[in-house]
C-alpha atoms as a PDB file:
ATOM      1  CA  UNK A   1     -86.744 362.147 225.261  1.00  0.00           C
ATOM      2  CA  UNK A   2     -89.785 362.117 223.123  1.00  0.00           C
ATOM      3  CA  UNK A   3     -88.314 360.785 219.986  1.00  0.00           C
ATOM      4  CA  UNK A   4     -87.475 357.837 222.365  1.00  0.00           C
ATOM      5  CA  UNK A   5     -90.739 357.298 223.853  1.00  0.00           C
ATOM      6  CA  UNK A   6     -92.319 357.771 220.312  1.00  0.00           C
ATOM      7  CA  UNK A   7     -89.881 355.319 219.034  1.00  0.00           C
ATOM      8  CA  UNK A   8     -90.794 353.036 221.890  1.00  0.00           C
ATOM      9  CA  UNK A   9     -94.968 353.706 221.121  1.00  0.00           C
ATOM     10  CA  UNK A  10     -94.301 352.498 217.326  1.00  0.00           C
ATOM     11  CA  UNK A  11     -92.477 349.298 218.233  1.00  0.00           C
ATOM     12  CA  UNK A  12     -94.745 348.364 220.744  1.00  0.00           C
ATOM     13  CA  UNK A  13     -97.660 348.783 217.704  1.00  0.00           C
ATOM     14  CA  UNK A  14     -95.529 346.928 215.847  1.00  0.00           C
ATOM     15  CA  UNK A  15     -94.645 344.013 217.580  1.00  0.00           C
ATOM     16  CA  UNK A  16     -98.428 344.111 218.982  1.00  0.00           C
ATOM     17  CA  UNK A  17    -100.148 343.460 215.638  1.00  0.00           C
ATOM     18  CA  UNK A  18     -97.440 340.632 213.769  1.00  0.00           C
ATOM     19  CA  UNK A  19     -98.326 339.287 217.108  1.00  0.00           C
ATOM     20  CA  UNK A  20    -102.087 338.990 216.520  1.00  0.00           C
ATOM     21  CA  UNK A  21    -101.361 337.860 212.552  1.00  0.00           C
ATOM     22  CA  UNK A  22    -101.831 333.834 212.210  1.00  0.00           C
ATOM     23  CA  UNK A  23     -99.875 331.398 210.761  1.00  0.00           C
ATOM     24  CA  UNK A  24    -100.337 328.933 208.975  1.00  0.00           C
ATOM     25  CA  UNK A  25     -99.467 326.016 211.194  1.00  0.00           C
ATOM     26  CA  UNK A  26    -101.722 327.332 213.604  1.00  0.00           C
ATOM     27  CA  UNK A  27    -104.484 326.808 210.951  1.00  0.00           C
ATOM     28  CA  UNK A  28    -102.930 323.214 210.601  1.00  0.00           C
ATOM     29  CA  UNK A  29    -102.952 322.296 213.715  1.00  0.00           C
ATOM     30  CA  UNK A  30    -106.314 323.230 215.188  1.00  0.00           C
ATOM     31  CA  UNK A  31    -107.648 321.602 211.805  1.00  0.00           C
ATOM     32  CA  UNK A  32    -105.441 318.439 212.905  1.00  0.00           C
ATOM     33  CA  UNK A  33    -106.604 318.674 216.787  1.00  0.00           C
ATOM     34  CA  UNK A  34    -109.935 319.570 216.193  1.00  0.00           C
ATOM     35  CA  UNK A  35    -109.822 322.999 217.747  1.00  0.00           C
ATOM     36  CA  UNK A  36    -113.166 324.355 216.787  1.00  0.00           C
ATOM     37  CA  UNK A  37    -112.869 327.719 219.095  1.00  0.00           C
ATOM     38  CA  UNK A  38    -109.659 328.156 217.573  1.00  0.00           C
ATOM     39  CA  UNK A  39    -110.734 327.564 213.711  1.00  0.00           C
ATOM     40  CA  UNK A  40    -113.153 329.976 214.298  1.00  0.00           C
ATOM     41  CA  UNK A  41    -111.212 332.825 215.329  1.00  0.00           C
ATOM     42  CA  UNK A  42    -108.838 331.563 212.326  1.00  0.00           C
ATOM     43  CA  UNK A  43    -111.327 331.958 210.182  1.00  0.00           C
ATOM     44  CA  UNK A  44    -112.650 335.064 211.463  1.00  0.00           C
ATOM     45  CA  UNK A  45    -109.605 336.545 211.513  1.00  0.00           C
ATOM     46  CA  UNK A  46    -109.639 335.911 207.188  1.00  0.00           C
ATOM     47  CA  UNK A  47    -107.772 331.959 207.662  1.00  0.00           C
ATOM     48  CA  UNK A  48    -107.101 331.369 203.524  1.00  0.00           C
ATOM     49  CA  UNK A  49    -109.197 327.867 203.933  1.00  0.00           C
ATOM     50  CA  UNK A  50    -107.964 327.292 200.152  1.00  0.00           C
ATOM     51  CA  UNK A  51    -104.382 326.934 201.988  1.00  0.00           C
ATOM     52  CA  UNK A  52    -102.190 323.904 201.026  1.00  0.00           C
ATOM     53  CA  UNK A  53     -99.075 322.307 202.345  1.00  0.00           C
ATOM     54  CA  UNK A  54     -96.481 321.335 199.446  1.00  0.00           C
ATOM     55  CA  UNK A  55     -99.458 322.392 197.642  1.00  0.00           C
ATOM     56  CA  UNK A  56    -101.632 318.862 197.897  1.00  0.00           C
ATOM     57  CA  UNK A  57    -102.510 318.942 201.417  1.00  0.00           C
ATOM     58  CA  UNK A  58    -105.386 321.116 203.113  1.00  0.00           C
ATOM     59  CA  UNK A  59    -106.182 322.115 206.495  1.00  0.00           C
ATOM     60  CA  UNK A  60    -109.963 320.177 204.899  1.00  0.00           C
ATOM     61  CA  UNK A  61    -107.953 317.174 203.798  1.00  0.00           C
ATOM     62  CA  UNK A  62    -106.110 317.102 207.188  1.00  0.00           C
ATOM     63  CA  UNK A  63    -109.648 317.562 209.395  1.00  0.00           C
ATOM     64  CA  UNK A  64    -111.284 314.693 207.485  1.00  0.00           C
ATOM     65  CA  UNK A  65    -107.813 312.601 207.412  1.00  0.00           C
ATOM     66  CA  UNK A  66    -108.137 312.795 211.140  1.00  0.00           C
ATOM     67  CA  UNK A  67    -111.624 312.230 211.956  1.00  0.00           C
ATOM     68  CA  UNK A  68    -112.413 315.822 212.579  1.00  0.00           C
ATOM     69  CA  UNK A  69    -115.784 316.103 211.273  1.00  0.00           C
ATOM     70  CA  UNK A  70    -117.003 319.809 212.569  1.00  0.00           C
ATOM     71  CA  UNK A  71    -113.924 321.064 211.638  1.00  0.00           C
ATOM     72  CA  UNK A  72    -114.244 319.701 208.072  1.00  0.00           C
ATOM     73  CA  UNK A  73    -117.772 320.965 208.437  1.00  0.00           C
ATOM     74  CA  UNK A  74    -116.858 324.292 209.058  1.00  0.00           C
ATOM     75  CA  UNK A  75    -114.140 324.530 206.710  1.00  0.00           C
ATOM     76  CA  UNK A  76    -116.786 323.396 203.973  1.00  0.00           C
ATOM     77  CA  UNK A  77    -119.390 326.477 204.998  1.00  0.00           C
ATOM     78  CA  UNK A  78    -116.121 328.998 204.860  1.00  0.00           C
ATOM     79  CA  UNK A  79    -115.797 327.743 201.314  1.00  0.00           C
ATOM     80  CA  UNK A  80    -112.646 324.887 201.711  1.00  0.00           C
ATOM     81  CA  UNK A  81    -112.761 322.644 198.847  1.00  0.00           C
ATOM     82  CA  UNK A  82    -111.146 319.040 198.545  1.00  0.00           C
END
């Protein structure tokens, strides 16, 4: 009984934290949408703003592609290059 419900304990840590990790289309898409709230938490949470897709396009290049201006703003203070 308490190799079950210490069993139970570690997959609940488990699951908890790969649940809290970001990806990185949800970096893509609040850089696309213009999610500010959201890029900050990315970002706070350690969001890679050097990230690429097929390794020429950034969550930056996407932001300014789409008219997101604080978001391209913020990216630039975090240290996102073009």
């Amino acid at each position: 009984m308490k190799k079950t419900i210490i069993i139970l304990i570690i997959l609940v840590i488990v699951f908890g934290l790969f649940a809290c990790v970001s990806t990185p289309d949800e970096y893509f898409i609040a850089a696309e949408n213009g999610k500010l709230t959201e890029m900050q938490i990315l970002l706070s949470e350690g969001a890679d703003v050097r990230l690429e897709l097929y390794e020429t396009y950034s969550p930056l290049a996407l932001a300014i592609s789409t008219g997101k201006i604080e978001i391209a703003r913020m990216l630039k203070a975090a240290g996102a290059v073009e």
